[in-house]
C-alpha atoms as a PDB file:
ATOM      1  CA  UNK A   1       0.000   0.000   0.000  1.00  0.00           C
ATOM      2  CA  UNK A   2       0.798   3.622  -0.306  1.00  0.00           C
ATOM      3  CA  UNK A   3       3.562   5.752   2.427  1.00  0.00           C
ATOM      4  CA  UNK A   4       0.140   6.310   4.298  1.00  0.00           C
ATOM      5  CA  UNK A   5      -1.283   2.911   4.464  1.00  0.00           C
ATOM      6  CA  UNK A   6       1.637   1.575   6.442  1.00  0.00           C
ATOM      7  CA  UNK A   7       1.033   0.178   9.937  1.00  0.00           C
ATOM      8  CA  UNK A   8       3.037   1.978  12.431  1.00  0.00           C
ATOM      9  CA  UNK A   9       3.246   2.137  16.256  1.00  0.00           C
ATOM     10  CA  UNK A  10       1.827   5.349  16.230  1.00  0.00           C
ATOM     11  CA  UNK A  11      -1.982   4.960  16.835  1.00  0.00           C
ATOM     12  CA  UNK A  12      -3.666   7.715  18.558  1.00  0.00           C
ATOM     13  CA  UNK A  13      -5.881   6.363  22.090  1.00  0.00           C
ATOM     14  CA  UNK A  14      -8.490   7.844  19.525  1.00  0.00           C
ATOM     15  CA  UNK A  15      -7.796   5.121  16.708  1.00  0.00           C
ATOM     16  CA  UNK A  16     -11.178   3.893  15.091  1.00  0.00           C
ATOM     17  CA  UNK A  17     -11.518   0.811  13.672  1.00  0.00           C
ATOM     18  CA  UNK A  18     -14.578   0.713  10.525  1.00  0.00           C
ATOM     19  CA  UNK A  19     -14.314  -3.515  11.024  1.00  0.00           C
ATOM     20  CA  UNK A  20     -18.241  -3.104  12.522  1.00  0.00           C
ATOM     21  CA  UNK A  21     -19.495  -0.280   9.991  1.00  0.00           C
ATOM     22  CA  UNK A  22     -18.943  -1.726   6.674  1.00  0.00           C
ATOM     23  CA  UNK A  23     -21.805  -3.071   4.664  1.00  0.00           C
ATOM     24  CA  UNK A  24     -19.118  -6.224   3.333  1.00  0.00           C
ATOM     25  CA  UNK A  25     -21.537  -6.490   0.434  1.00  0.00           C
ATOM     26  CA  UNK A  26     -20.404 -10.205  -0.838  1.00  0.00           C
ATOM     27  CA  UNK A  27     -19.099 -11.201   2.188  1.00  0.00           C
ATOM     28  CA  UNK A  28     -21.135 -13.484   4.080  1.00  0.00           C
ATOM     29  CA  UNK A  29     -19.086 -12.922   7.115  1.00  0.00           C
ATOM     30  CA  UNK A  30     -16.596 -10.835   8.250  1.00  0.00           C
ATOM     31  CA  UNK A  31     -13.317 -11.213   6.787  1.00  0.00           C
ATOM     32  CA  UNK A  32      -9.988 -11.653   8.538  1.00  0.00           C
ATOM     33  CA  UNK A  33      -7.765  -8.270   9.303  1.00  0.00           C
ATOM     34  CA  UNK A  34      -4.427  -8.804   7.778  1.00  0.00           C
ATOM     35  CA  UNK A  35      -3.042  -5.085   7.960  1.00  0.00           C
ATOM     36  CA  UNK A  36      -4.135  -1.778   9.805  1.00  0.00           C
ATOM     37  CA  UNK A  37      -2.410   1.488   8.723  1.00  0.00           C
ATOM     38  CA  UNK A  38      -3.154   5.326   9.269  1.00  0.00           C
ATOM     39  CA  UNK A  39      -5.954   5.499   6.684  1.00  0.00           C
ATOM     40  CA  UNK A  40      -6.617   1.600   5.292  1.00  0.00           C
ATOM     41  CA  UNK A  41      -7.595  -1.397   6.543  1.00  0.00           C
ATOM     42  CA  UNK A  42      -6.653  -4.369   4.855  1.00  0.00           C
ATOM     43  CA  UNK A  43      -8.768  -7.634   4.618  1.00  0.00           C
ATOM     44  CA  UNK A  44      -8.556 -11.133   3.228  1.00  0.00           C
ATOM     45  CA  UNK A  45     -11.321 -11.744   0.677  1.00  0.00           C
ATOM     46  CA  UNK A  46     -13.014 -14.564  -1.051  1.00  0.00           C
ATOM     47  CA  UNK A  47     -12.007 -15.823  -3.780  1.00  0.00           C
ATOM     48  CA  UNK A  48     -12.988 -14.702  -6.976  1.00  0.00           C
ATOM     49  CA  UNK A  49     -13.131 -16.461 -10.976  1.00  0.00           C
ATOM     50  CA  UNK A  50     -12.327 -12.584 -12.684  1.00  0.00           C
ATOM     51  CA  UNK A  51     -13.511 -14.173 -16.421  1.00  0.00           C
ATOM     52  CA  UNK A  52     -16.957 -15.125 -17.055  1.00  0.00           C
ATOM     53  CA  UNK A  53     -19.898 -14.520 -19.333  1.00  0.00           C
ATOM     54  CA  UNK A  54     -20.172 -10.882 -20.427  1.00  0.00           C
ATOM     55  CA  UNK A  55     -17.308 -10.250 -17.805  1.00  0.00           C
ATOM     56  CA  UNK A  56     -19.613 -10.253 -15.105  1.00  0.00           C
ATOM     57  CA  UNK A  57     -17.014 -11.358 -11.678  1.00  0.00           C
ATOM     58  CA  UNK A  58     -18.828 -13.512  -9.354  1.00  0.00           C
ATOM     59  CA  UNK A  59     -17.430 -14.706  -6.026  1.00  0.00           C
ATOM     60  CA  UNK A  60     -16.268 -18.212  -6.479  1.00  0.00           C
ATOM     61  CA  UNK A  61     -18.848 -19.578  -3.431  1.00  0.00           C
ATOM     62  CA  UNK A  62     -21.585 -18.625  -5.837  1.00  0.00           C
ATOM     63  CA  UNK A  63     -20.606 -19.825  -9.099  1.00  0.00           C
ATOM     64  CA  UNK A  64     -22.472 -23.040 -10.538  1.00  0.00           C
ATOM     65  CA  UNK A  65     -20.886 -26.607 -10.812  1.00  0.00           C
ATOM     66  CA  UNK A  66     -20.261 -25.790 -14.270  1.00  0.00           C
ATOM     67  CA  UNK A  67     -17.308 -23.419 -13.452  1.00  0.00           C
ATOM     68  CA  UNK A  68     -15.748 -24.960 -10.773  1.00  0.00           C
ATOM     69  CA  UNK A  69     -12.552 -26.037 -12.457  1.00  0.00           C
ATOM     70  CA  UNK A  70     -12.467 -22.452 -13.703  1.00  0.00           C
ATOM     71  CA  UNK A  71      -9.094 -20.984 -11.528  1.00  0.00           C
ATOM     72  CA  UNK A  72     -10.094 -18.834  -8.965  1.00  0.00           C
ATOM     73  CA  UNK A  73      -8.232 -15.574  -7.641  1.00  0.00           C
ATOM     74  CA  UNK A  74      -7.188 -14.288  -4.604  1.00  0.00           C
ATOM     75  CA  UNK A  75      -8.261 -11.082  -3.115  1.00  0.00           C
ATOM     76  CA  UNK A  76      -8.548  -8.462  -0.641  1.00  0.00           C
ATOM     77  CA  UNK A  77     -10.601  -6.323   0.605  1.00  0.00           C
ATOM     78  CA  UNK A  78      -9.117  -2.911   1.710  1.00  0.00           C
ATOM     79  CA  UNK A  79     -11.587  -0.403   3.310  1.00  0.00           C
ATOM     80  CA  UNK A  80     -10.476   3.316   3.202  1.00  0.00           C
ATOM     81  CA  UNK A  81     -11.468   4.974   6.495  1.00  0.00           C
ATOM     82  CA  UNK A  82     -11.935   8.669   7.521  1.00  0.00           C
ATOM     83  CA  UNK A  83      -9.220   8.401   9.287  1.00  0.00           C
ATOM     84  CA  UNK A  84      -6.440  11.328   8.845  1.00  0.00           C
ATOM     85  CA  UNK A  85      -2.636  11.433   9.651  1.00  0.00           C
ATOM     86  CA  UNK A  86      -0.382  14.371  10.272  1.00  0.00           C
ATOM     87  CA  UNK A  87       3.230  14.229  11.342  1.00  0.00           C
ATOM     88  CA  UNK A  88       3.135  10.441  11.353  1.00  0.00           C
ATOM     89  CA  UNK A  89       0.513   9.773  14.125  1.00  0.00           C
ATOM     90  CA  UNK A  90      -3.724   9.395  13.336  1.00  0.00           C
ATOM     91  CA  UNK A  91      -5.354  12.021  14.837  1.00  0.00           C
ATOM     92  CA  UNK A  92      -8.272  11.641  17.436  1.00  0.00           C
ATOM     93  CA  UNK A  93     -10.914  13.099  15.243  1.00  0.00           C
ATOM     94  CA  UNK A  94     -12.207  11.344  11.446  1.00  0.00           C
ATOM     95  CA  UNK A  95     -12.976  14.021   8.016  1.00  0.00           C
ATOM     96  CA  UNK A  96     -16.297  13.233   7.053  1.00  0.00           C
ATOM     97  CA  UNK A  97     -16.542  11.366   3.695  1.00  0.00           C
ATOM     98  CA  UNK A  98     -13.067  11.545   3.495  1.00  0.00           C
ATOM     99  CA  UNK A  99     -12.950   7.751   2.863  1.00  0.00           C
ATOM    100  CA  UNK A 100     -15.573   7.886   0.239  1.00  0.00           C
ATOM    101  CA  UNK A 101     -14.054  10.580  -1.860  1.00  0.00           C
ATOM    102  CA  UNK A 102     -10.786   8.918  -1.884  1.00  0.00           C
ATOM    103  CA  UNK A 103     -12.231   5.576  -3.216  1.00  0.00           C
ATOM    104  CA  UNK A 104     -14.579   7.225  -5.826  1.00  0.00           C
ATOM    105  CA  UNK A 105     -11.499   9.713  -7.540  1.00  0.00           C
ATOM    106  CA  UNK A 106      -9.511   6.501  -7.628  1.00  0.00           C
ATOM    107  CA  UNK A 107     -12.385   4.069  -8.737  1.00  0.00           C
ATOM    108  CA  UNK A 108     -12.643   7.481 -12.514  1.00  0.00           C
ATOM    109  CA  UNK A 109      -8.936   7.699 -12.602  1.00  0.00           C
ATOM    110  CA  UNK A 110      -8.446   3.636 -12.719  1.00  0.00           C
ATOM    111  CA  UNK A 111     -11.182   3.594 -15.334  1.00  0.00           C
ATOM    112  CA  UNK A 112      -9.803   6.401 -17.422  1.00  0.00           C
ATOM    113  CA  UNK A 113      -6.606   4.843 -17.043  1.00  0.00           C
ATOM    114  CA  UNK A 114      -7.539   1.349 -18.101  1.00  0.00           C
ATOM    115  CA  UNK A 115      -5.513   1.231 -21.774  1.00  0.00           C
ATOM    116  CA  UNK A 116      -2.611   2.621 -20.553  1.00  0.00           C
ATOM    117  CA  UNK A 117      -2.155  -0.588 -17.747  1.00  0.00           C
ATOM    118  CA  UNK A 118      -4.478  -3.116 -16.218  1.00  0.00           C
ATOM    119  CA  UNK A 119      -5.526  -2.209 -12.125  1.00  0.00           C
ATOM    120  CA  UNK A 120      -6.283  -4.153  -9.661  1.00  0.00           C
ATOM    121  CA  UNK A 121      -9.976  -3.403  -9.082  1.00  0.00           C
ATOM    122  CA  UNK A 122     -12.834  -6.125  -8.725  1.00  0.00           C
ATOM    123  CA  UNK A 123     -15.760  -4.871  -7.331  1.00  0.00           C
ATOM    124  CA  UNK A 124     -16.380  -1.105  -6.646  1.00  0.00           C
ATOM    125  CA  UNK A 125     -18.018  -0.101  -2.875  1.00  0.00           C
ATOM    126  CA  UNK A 126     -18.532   2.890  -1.504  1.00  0.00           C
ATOM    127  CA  UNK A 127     -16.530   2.019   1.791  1.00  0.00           C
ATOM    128  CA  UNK A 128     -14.524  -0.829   0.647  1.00  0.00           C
ATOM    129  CA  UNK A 129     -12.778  -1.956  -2.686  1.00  0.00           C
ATOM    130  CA  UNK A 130     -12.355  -5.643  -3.185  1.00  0.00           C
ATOM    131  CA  UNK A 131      -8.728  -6.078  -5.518  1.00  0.00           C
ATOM    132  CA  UNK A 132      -6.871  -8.569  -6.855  1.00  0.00           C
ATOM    133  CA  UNK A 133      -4.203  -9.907  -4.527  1.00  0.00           C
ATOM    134  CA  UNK A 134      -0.912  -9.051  -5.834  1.00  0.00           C
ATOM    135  CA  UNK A 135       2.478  -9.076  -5.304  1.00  0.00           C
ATOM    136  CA  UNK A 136       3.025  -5.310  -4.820  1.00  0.00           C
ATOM    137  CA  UNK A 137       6.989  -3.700  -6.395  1.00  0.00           C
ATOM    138  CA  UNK A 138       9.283  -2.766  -3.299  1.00  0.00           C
ATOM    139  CA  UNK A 139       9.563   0.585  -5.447  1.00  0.00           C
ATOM    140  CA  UNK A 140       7.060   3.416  -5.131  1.00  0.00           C
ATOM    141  CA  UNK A 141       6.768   5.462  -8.578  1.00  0.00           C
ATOM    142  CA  UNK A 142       6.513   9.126  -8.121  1.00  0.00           C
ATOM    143  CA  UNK A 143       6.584  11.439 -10.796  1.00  0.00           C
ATOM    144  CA  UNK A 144       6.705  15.140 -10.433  1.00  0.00           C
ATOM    145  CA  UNK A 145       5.422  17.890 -13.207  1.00  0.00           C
ATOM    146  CA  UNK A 146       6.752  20.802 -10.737  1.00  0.00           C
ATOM    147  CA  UNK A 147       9.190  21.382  -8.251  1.00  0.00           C
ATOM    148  CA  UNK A 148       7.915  21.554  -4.708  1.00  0.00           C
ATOM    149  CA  UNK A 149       8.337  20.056  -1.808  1.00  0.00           C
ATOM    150  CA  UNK A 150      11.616  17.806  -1.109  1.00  0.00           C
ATOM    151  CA  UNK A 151      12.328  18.177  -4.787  1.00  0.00           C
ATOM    152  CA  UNK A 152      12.629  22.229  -4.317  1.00  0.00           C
ATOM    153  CA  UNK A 153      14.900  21.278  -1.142  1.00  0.00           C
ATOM    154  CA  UNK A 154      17.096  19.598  -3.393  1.00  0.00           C
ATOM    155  CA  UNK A 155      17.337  21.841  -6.562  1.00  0.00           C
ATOM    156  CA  UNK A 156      18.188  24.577  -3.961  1.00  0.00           C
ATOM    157  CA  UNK A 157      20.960  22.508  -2.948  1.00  0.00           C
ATOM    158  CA  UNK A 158      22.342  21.037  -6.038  1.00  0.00           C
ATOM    159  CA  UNK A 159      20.559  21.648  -8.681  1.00  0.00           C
ATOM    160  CA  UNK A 160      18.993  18.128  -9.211  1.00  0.00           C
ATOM    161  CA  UNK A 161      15.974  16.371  -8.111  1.00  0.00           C
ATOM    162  CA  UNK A 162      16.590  12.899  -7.017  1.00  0.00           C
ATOM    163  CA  UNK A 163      19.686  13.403  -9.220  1.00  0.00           C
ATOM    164  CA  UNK A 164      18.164  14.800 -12.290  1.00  0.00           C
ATOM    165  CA  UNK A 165      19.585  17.550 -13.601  1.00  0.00           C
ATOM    166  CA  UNK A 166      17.913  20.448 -13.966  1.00  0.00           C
ATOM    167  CA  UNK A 167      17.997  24.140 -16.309  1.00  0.00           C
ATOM    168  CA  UNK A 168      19.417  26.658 -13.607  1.00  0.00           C
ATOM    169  CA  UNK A 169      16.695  29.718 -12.846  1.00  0.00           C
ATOM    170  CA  UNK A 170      13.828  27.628 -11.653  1.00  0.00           C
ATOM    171  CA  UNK A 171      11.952  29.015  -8.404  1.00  0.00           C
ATOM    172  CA  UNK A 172       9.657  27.383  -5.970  1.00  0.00           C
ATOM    173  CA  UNK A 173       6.741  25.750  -7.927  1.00  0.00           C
ATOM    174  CA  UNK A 174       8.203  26.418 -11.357  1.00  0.00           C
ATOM    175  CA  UNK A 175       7.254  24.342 -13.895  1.00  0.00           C
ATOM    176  CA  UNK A 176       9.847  21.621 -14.633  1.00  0.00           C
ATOM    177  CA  UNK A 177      10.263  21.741 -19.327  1.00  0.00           C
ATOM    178  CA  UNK A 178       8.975  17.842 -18.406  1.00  0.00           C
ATOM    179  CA  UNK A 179       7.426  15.295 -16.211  1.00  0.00           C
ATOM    180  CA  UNK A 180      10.419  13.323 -13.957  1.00  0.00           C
ATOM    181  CA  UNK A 181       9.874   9.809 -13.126  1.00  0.00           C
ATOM    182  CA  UNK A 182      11.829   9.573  -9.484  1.00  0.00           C
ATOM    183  CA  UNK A 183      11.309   6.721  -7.833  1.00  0.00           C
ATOM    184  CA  UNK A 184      11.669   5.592  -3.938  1.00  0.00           C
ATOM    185  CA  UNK A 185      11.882   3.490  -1.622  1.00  0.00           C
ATOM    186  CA  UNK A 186       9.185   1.720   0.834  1.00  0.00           C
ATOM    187  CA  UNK A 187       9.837   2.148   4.589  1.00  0.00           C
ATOM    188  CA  UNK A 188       7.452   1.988   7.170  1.00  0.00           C
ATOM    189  CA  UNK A 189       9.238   5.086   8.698  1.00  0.00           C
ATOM    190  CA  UNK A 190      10.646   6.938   5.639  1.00  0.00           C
ATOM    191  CA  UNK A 191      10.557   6.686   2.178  1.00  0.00           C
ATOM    192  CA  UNK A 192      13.845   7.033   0.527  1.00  0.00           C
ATOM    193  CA  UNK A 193      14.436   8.785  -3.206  1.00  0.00           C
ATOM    194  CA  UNK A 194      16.547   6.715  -5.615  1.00  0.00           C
ATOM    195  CA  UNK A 195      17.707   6.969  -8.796  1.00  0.00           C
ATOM    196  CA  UNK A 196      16.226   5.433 -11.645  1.00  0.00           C
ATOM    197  CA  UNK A 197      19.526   3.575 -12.132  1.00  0.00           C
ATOM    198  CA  UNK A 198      18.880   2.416  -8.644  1.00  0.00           C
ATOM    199  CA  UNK A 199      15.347   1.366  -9.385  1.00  0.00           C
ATOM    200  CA  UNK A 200      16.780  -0.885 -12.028  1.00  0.00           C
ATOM    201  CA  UNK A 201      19.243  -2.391  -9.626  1.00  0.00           C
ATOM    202  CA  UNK A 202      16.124  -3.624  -7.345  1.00  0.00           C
ATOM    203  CA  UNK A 203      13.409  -4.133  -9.869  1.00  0.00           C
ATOM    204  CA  UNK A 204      15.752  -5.233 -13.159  1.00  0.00           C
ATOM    205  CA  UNK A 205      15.629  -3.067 -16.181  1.00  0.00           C
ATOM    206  CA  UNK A 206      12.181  -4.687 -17.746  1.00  0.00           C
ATOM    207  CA  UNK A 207      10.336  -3.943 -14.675  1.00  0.00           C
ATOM    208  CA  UNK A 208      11.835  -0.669 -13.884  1.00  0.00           C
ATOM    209  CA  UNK A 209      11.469   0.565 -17.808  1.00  0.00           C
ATOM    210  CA  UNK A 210       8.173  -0.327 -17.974  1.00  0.00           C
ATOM    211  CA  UNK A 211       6.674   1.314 -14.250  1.00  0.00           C
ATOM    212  CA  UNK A 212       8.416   4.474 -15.641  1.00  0.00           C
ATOM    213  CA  UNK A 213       6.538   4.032 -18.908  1.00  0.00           C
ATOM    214  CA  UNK A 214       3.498   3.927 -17.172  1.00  0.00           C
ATOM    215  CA  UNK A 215       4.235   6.534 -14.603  1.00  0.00           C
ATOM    216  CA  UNK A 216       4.622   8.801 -17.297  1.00  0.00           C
ATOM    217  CA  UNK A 217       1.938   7.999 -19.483  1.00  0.00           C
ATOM    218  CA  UNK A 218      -0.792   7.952 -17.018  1.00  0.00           C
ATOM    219  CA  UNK A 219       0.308  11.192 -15.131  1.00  0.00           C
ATOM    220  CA  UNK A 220       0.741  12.842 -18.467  1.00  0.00           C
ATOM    221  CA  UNK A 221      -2.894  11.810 -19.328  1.00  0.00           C
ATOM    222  CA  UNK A 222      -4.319  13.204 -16.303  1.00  0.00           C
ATOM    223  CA  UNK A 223      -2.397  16.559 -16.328  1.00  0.00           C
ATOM    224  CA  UNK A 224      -3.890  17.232 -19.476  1.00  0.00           C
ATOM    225  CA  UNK A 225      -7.107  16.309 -18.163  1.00  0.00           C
ATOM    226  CA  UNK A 226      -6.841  18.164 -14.615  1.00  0.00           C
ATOM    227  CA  UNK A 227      -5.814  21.351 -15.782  1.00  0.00           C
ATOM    228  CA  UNK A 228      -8.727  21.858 -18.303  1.00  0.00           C
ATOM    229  CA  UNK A 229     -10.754  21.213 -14.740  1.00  0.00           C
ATOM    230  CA  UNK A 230      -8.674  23.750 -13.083  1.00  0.00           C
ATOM    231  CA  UNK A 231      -6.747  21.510 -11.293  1.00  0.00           C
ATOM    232  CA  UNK A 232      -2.587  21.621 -11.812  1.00  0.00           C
ATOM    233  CA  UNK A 233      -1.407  18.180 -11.202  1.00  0.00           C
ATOM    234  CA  UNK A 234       1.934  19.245  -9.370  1.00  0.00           C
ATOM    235  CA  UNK A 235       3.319  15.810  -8.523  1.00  0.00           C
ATOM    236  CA  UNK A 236       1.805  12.391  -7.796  1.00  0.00           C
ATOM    237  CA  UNK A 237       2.492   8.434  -6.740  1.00  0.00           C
ATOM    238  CA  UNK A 238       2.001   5.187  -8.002  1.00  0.00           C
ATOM    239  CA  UNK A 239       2.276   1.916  -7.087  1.00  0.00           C
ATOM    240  CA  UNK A 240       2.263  -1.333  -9.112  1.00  0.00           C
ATOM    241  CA  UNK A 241       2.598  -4.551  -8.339  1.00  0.00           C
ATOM    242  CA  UNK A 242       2.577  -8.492 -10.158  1.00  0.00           C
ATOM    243  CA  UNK A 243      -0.722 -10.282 -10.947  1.00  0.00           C
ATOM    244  CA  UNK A 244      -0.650 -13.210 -12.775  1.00  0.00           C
ATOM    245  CA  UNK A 245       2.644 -12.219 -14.237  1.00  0.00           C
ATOM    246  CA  UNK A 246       1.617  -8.941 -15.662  1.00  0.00           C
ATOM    247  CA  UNK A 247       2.376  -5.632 -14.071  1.00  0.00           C
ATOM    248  CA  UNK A 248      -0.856  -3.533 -12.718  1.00  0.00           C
ATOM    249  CA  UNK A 249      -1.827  -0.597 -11.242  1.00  0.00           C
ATOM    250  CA  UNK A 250      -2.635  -0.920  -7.327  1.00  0.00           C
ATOM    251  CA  UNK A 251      -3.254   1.040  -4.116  1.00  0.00           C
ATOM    252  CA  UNK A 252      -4.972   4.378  -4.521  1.00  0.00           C
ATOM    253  CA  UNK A 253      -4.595   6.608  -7.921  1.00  0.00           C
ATOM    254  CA  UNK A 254      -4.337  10.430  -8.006  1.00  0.00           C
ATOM    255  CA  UNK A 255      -6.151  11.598  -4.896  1.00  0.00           C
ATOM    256  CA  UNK A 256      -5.195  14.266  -2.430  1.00  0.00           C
ATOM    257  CA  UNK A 257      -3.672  11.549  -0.232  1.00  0.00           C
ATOM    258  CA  UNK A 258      -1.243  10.434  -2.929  1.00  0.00           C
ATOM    259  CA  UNK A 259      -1.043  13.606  -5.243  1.00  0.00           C
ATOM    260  CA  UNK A 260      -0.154  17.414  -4.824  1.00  0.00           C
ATOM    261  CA  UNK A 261      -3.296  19.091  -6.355  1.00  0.00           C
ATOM    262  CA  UNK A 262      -3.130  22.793  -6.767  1.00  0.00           C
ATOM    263  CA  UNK A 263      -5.900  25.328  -8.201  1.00  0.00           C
ATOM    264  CA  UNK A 264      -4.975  26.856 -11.531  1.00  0.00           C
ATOM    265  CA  UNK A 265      -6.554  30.110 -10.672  1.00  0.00           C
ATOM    266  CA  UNK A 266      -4.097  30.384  -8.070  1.00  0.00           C
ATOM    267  CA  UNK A 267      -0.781  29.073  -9.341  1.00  0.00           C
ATOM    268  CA  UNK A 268       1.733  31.652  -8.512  1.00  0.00           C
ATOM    269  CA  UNK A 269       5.275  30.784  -9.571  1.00  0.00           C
ATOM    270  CA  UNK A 270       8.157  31.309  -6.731  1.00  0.00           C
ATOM    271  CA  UNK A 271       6.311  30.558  -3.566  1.00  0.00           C
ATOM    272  CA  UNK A 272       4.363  27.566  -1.894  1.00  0.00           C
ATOM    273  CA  UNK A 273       1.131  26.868  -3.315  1.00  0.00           C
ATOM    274  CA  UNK A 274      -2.021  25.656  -1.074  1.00  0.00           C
ATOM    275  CA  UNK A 275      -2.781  22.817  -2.219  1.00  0.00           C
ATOM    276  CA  UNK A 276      -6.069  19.730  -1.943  1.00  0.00           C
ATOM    277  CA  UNK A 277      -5.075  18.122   1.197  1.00  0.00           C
ATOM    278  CA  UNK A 278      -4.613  18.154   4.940  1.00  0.00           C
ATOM    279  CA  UNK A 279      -2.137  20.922   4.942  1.00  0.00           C
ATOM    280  CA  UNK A 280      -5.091  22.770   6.558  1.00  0.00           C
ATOM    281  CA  UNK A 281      -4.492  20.193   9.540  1.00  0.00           C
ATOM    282  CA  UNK A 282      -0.988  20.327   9.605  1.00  0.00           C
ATOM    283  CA  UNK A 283      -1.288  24.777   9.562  1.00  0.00           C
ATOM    284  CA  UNK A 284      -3.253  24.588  12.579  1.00  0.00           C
ATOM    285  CA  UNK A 285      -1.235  21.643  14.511  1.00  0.00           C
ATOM    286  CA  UNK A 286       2.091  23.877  14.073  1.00  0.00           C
ATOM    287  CA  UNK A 287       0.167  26.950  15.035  1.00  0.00           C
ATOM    288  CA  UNK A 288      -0.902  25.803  18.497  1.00  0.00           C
ATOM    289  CA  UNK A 289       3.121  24.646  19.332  1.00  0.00           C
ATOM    290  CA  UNK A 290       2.282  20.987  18.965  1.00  0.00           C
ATOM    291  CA  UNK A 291       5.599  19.190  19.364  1.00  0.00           C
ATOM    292  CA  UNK A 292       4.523  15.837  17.509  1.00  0.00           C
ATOM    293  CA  UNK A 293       4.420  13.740  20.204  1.00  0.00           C
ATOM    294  CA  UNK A 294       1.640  12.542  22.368  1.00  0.00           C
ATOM    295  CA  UNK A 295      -1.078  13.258  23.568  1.00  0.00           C
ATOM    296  CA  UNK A 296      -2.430  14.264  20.627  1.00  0.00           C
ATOM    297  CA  UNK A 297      -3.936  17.427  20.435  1.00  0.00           C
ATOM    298  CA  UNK A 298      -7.978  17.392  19.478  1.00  0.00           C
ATOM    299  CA  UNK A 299      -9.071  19.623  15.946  1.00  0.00           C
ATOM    300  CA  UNK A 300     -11.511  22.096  16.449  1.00  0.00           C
ATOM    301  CA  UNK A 301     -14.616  21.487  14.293  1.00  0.00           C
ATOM    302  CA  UNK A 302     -13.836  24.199  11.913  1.00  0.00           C
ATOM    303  CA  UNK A 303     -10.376  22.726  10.712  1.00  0.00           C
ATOM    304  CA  UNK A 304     -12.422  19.392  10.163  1.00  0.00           C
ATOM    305  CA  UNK A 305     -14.813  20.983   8.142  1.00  0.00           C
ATOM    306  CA  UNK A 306     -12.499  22.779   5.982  1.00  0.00           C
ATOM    307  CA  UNK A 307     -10.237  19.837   5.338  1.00  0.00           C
ATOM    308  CA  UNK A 308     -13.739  18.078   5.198  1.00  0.00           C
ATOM    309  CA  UNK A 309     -14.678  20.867   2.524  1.00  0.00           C
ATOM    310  CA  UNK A 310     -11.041  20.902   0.785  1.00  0.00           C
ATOM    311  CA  UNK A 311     -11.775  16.759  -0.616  1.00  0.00           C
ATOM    312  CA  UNK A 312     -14.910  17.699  -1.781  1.00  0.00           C
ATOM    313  CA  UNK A 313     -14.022  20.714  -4.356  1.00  0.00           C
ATOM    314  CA  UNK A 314     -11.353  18.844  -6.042  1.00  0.00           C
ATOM    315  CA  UNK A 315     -13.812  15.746  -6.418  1.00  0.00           C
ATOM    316  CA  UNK A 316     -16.541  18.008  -8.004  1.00  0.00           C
ATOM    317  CA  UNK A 317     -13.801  20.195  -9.648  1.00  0.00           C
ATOM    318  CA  UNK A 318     -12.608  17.258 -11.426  1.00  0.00           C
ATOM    319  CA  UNK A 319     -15.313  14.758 -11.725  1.00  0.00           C
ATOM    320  CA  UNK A 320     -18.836  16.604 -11.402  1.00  0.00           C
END
């Protein structure tokens, strides 16, 4: 799963578990927790036969005798809470909907995305997603359209992003002349940058040539498509993984949790740009002199509802 999805020993005394709230759909009973992180919850599923009349996916316990030496699939089920993280601990409070909006931006950008790379997606809910179990890449795939963040730390420093070189004269939030594929890392403290010479090293050069293909394809595909939404696409991540021998798209895909979204009305070259996320959380936890460790400071209901707020206009910015 994504940097965010990782379990850590960092769980708020507030942590909330959806195991009780979720309507399993298929499921005729609850299935076993394999994984807990800051925002997902990760389940084993039934299995599923994926290839059937009219490409209708049934769950195997259902199927008739007829296709029972058909060869059925593994899968999860991975629920994605209201849950929200800042400075690597879950906070006491939940965003409302936050889950939901998450898992419907992903469920348009997997189907827009769909002949670039297969995904992992079975069956679409509005609190869970059941996927294909695969065999997720030890590399995360980031690509980055403009330079912010770590990447703006860097160029400062050397004039490079993860080693790229880069035109002298760019300033915060400039516009890179094109898209970077720089990949990193997992940790379940913190993700690493690597070269793409590195990425080759751990992945081998098929695998690693052909995530960076697709990294750059599919972000370049919904840059285009953002920013005629008024959205600029600053950077994003991906993750792949192995299915049957074939690489697909997993995890999450371009949402506010895995992306830097920023409004094009109010791009403004050479300074930070507010962005689609939690940043409103993170604001207010510095301005009250939180150190980052616990307890854990409550939010006040307006910060929820403006993060709460924030998810919702760049789902109906993009999508409605």
């Amino acid at each position: 799963m994504g940097k965010g999805d990782k379990p850590r020993n960092c769980f708020s005394t507030g942590f909330k578990n959806n195991y009780d709230d979720i309507n399993w759909g298929v499921s005729e009973n609850k299935p076993t927790l394999i994984k807990s992180g800051k925002v997902r919850e990760i389940y084993q599923g039934r299995p599923y036969v994926l290839e059937l009349i009219s490409g209708v996916k049934y769950p195997i316990a259902d199927l008739d005798q007829r296709f029972a030496d058909l060869h059925p699939t593994e899968s999860l089920e991975i629920v994605t809470t209201d849950r929200v993280s800042a400075f690597d601990h879950i906070l006491n409070q939940t965003i409302p909907d936050k889950g939901k909006i998450l898992n419907e931006m992903s469920y348009k950008w997997f189907d827009m995305m769909e002949d670039i790379v297969d995904n992992h997606i079975i069956k679409k809910g509005r609190d869970f997603t059941i996927v294909k179990k695969a065999d997720p890449l030890p590399v995360e795939c980031i690509v980055r359209g403009y330079l912010s963040g770590s990447g703006w730390l860097e160029y400062k420093e050397k004039q490079t992003v993860c080693g790229i070189s880069l035109p002298s004269g760019l300033k915060e939030s400039s516009k890179l002349p094109e898209p970077i594929f720089t990949p990193s890392t997992k940790s379940d403290e913190h993700d690493e940058n690597i070269s793409f010479e590195e990425s080759v090293q751990i992945l081998g050069s098929e695998t690693a040539n052909k995530v960076k293909k697709y990294s750059l394809e599919i972000y370049n595909k919904a840059y285009k498509y953002a920013y005629d939404k008024g959205i600029i696409i600053a950077d994003t991540k991906f993750e792949f993984g192995f299915f049957d021998d074939e690489i697909i798209l997993i995890d999450e895909l371009l949402t506010p949790d895995s992306s830097r979204f920023w409004d094009k009305e109010l791009y403004n070259e050479g300074q930070s740009q507010p962005s689609y996320d939690k940043q409103i959380i993170r604001d207010y936890l510095l301005q009250i002199g939180w150190d980052k460790n616990p307890p854990i400071p409550d939010l006040p209901q307006e910060i929820i509802d403006k993060t709460s707020n924030k998810y919702r206009e760049v789902y109906n910015k993009l999508f409605k």
